[in-house]
N, C-alpha and C. Protein backbone atom coordinates (compact mmCIF):
# COMPACT_ATOMS: atom_id res chain seq x y z
N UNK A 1 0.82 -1.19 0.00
CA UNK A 1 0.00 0.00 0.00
C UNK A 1 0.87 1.26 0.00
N UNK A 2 2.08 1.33 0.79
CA UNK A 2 2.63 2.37 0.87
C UNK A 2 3.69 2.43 -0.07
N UNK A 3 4.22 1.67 -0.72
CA UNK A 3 5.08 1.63 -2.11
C UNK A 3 4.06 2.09 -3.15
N UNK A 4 2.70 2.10 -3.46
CA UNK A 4 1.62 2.06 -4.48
C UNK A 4 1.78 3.67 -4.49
N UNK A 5 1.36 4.15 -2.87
CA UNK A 5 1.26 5.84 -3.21
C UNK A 5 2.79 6.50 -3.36
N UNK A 6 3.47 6.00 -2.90
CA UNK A 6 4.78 6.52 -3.50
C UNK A 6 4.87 6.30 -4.94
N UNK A 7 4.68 5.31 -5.52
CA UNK A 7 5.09 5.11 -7.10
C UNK A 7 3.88 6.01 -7.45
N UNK A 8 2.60 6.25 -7.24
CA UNK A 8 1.51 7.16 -7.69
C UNK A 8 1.39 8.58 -7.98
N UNK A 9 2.76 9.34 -6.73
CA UNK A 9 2.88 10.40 -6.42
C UNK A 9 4.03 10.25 -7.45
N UNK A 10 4.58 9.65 -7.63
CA UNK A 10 6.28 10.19 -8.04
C UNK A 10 6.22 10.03 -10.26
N UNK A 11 4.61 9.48 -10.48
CA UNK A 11 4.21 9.30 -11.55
C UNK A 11 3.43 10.20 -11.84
N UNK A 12 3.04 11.00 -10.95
CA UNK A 12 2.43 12.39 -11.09
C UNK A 12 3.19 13.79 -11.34
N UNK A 13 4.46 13.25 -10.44
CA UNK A 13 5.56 14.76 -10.39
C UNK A 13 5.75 14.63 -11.93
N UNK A 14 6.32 13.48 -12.58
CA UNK A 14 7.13 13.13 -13.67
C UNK A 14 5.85 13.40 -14.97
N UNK A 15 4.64 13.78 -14.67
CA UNK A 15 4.39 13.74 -16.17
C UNK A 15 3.81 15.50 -15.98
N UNK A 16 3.51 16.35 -14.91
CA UNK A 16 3.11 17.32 -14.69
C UNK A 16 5.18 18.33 -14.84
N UNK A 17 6.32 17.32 -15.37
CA UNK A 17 7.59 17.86 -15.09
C UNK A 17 7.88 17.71 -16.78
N UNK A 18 6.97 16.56 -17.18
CA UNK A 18 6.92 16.69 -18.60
C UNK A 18 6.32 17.86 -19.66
N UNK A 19 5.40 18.05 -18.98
CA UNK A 19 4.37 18.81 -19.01
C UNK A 19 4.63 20.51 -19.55
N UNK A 20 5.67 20.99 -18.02
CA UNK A 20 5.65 22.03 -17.96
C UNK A 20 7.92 22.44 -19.01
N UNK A 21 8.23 20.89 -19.35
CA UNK A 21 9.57 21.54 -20.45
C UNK A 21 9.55 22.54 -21.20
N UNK A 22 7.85 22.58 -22.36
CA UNK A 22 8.12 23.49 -23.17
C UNK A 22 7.90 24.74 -22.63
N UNK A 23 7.62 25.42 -21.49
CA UNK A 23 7.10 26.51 -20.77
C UNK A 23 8.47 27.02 -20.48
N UNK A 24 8.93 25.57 -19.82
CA UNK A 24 10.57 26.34 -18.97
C UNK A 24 11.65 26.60 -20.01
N UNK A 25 11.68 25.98 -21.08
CA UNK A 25 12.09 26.17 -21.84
C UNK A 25 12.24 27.39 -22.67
N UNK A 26 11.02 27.85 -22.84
CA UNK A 26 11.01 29.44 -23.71
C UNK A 26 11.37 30.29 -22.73
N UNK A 27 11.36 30.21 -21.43
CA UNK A 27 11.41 30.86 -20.26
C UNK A 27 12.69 31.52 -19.99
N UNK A 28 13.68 30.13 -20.02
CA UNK A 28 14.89 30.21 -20.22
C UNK A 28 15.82 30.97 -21.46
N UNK A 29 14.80 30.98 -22.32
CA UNK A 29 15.24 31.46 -23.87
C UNK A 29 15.48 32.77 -23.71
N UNK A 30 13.96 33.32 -23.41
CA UNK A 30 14.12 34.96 -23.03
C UNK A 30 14.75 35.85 -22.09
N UNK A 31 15.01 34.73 -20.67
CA UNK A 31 15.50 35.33 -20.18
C UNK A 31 17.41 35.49 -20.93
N UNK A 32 17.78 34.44 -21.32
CA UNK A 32 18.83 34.71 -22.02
C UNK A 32 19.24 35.25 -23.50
N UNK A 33 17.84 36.14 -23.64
CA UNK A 33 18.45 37.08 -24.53
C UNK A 33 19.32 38.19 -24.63
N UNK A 34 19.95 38.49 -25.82
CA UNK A 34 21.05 39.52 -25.85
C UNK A 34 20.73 40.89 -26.20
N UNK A 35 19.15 40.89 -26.25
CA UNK A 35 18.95 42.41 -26.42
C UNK A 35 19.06 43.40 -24.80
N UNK A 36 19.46 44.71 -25.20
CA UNK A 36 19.47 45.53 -24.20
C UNK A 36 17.86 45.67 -23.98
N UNK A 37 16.95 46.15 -23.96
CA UNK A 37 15.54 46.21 -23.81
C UNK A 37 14.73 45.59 -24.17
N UNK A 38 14.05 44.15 -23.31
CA UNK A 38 13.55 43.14 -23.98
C UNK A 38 12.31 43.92 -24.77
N UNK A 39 11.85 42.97 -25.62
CA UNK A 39 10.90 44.00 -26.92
C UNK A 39 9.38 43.53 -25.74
N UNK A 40 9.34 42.87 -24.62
CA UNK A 40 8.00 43.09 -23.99
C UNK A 40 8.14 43.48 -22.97
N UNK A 41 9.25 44.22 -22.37
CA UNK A 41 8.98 45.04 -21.20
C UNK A 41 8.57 46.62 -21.53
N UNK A 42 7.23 46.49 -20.89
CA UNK A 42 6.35 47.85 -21.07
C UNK A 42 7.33 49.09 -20.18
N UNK A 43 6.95 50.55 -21.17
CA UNK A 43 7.80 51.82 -20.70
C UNK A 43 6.54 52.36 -19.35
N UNK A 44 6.76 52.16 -18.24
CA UNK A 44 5.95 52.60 -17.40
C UNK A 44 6.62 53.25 -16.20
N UNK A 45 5.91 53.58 -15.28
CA UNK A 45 6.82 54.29 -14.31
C UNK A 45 7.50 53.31 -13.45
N UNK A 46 7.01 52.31 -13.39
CA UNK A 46 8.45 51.48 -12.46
C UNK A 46 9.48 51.20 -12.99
N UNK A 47 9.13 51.11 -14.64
CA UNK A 47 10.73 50.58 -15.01
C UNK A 47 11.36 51.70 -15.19
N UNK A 48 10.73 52.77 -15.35
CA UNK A 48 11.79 53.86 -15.42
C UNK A 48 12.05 54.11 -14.30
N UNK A 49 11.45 54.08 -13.02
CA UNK A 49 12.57 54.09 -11.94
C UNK A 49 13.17 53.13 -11.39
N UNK A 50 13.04 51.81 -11.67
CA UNK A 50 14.49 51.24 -11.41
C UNK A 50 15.54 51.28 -12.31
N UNK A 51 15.02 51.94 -13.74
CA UNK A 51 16.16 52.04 -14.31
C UNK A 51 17.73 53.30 -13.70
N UNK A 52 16.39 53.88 -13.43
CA UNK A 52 17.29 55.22 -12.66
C UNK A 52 17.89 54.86 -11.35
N UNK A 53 17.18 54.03 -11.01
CA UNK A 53 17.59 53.45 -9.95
C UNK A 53 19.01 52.43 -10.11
N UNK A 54 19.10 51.86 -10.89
CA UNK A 54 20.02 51.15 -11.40
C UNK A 54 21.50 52.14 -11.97
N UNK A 55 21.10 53.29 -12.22
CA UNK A 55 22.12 53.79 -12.98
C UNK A 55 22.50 54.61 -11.83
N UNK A 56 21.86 55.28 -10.75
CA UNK A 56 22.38 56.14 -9.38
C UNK A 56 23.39 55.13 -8.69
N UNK A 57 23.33 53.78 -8.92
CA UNK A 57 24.11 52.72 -8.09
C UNK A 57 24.97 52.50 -9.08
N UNK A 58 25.03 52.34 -10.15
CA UNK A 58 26.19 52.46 -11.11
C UNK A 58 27.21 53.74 -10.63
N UNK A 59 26.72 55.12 -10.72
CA UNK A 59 27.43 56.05 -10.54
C UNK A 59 28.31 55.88 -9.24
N UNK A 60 27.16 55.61 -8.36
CA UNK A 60 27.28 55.33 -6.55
C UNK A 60 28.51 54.66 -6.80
N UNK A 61 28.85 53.12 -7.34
CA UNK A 61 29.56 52.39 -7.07
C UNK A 61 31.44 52.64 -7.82
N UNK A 62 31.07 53.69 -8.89
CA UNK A 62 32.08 54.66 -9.57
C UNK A 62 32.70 55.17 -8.69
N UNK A 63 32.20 56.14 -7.92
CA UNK A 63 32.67 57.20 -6.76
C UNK A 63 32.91 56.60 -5.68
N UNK A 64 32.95 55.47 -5.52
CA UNK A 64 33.29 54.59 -4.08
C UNK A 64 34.72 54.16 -4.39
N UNK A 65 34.60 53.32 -5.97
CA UNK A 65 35.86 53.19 -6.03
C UNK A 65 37.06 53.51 -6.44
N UNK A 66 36.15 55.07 -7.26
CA UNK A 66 37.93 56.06 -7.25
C UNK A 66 38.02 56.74 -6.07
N UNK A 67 37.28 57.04 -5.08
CA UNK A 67 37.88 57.20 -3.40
C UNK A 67 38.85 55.92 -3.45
N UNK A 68 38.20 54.94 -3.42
CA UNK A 68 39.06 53.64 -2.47
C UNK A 68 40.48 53.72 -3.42
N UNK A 69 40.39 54.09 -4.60
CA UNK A 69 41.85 53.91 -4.94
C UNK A 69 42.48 55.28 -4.81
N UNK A 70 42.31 56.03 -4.79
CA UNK A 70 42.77 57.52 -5.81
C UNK A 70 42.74 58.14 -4.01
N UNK A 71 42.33 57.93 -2.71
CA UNK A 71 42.27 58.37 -1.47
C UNK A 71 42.59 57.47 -0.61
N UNK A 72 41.97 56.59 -0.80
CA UNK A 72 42.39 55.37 0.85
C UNK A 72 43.66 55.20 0.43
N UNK A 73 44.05 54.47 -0.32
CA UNK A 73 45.36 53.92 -0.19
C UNK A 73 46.79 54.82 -0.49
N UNK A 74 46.34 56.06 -0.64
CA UNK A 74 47.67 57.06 -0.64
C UNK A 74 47.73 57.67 0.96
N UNK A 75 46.04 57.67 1.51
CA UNK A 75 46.59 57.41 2.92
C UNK A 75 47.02 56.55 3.85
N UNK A 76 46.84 55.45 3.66
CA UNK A 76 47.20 54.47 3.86
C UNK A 76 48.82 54.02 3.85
N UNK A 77 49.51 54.87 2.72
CA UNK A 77 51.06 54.63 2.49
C UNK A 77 51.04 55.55 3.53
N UNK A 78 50.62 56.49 3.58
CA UNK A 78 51.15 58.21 4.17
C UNK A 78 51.05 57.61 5.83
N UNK A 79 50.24 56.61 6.16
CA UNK A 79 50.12 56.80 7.71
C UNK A 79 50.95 55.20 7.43
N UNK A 80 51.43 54.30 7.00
CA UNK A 80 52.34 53.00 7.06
C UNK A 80 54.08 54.15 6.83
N UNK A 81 54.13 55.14 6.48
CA UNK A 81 55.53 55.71 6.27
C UNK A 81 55.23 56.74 7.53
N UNK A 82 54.88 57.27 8.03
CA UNK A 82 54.41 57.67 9.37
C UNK A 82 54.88 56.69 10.64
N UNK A 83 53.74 55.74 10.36
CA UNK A 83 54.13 55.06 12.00
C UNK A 83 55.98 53.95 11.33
N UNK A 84 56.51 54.14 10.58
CA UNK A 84 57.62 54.10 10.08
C UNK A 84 58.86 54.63 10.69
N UNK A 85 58.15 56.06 10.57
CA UNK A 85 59.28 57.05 10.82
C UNK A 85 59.54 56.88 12.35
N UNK A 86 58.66 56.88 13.31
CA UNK A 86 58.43 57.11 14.64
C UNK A 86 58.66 55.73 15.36
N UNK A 87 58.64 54.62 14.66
CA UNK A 87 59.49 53.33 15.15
C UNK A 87 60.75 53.88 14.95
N UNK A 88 61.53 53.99 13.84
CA UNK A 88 62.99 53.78 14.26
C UNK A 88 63.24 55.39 15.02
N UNK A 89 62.49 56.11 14.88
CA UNK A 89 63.03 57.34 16.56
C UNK A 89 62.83 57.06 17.22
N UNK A 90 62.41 55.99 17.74
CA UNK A 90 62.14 55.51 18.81
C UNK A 90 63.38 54.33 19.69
N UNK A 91 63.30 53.57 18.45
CA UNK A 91 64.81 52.65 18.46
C UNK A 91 66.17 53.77 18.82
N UNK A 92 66.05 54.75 18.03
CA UNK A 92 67.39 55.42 17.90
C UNK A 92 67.12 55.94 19.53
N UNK A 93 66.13 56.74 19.74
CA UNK A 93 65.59 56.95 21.01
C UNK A 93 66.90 55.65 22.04
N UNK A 94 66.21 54.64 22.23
CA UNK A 94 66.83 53.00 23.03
C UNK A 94 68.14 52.90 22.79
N UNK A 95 68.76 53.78 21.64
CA UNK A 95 70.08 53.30 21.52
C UNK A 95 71.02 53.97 22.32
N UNK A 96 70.78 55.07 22.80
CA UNK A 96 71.30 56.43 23.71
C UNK A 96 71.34 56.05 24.95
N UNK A 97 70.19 55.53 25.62
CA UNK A 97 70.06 55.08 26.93
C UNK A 97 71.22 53.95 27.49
N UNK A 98 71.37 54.08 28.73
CA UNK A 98 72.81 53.19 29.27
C UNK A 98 72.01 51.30 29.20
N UNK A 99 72.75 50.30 28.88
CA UNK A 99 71.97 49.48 29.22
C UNK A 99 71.53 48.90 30.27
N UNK A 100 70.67 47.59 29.77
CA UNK A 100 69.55 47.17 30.96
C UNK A 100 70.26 47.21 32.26
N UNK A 101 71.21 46.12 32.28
CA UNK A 101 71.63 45.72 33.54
C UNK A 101 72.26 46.95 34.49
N UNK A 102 72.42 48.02 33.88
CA UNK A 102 72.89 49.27 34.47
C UNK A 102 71.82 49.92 35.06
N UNK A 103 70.37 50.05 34.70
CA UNK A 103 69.59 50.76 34.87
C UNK A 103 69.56 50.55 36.34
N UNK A 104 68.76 51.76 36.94
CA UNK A 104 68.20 51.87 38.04
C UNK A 104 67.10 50.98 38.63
N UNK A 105 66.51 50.15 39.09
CA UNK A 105 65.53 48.78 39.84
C UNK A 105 64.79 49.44 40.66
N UNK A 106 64.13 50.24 40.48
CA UNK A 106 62.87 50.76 41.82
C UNK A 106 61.99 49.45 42.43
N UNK A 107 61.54 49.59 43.47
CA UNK A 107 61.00 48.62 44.42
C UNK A 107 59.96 48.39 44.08
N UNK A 108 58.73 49.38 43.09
CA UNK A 108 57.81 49.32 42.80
C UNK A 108 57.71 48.33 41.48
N UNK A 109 58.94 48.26 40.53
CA UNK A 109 58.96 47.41 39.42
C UNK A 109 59.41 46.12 39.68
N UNK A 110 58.56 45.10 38.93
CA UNK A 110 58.96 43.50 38.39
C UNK A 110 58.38 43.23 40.26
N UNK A 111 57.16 43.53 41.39
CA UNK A 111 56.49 42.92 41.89
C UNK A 111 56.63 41.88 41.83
N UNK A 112 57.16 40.74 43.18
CA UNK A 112 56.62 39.22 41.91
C UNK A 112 55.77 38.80 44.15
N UNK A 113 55.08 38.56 44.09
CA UNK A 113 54.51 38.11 45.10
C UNK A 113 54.33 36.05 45.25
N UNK A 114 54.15 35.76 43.78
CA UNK A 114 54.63 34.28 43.96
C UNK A 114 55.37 34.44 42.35
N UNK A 115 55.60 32.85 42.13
CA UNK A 115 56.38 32.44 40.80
C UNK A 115 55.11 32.48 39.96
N UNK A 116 55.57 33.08 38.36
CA UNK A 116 54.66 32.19 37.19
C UNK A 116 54.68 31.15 36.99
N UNK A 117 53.36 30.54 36.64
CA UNK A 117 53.23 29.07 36.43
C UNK A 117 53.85 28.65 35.39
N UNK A 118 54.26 29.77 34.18
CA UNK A 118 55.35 29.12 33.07
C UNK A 118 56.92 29.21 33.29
N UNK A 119 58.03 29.06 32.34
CA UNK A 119 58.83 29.63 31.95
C UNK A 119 59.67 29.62 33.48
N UNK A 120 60.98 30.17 33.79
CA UNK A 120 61.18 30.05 35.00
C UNK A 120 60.25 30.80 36.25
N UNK A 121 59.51 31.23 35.99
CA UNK A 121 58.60 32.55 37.21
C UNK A 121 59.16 33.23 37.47
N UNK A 122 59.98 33.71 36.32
CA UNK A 122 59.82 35.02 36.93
C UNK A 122 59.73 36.20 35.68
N UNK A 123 58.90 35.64 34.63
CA UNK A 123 59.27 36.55 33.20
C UNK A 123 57.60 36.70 33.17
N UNK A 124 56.84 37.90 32.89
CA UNK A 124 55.39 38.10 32.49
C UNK A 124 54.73 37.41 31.03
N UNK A 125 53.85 37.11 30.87
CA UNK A 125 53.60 36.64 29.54
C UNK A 125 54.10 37.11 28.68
N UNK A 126 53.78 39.01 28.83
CA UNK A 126 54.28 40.13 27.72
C UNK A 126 55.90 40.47 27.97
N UNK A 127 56.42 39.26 28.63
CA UNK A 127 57.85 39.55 28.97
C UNK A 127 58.87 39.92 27.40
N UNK A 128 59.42 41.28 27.15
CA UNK A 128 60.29 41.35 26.00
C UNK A 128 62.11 41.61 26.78
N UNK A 129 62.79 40.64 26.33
CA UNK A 129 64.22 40.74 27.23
C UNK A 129 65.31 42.35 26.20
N UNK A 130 64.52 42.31 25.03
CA UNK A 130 65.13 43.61 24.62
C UNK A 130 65.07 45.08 25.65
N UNK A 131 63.37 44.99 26.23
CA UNK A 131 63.26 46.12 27.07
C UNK A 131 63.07 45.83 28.40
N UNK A 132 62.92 44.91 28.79
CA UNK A 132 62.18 44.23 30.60
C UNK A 132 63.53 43.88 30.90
N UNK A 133 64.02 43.71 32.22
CA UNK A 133 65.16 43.11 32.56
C UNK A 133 64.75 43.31 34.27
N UNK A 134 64.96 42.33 34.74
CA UNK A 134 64.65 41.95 36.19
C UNK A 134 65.69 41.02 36.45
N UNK A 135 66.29 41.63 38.02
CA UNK A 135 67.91 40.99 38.48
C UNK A 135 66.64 40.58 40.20
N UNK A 136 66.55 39.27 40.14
CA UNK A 136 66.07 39.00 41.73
C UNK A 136 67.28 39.51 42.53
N UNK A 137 68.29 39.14 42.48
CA UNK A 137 69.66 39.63 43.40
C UNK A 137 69.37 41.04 43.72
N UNK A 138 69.25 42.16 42.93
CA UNK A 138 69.35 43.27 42.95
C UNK A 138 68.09 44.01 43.74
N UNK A 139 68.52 44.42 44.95
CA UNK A 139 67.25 45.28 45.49
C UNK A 139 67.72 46.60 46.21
N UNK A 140 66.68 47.49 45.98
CA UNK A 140 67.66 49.22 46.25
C UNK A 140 66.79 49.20 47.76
């Protein structure tokens, strides 16, 4: 009984799929035509405003992307040669200063109240040994 309405139903899709080829068919035709203005779309007021509508987003999408080229990305060099400049004054800055192990150790810096659970305990996650330097020996 229940194989009967399955084969019943699925003999119904298949001739109502036969049915409707030559429909989908021309369907497909027109929509893939190569004329600019199909010869049966009526001149009325909606199509003339999405046409206008269509062409304000054309323009729209013009002016977006000579900004994005012709503006963003010359600022974009201008602020990457910027934060450029002000890294290595900054380095040159580090190069003047006496080094680490010379520096002064205030009581208030490198806190350690217990060990870190990584690494030997005594370096911070954001530990950098170019600029951080902590002597346990050393206390003022």
């Amino acid at each position: 009984m229940f194989s009967q309405r399955i084969i019943g139903r699925f003999s119904q899709r298949a001739s109502q799929q036969m049915r409707s080829a030559p429909v989908r068919s021309t369907v497909q035709r027109r929509a893939n035509s190569t004329e600019a203005k199909p010869s049966w779309a009526a001149d009325n007021e909606f199509n003339r405003e999405r046409a206008a509508v269509k062409h304000h987003a054309a323009s729209t999408s013009d002016l977006w992307r000579k900004l994005s080229i012709y503006a963003i990305v010359p600022c974009l060099i201008g602020g990457g040669l910027n934060a450029y400049n002000l890294w290595t004054e900054h380095w040159e800055h580090w190069s003047h200063m006496p080094p680490l192990e010379e520096r002064t150790e205030y009581p208030y810096q490198n806190i350690r109240s217990k060990n870190f659970p990584w690494g030997d305990g005594d370096k911070t996650i954001f530990w950098n040994s170019d600029v951080n330097y902590h002597n346990k020996d050393k206390a003022t």
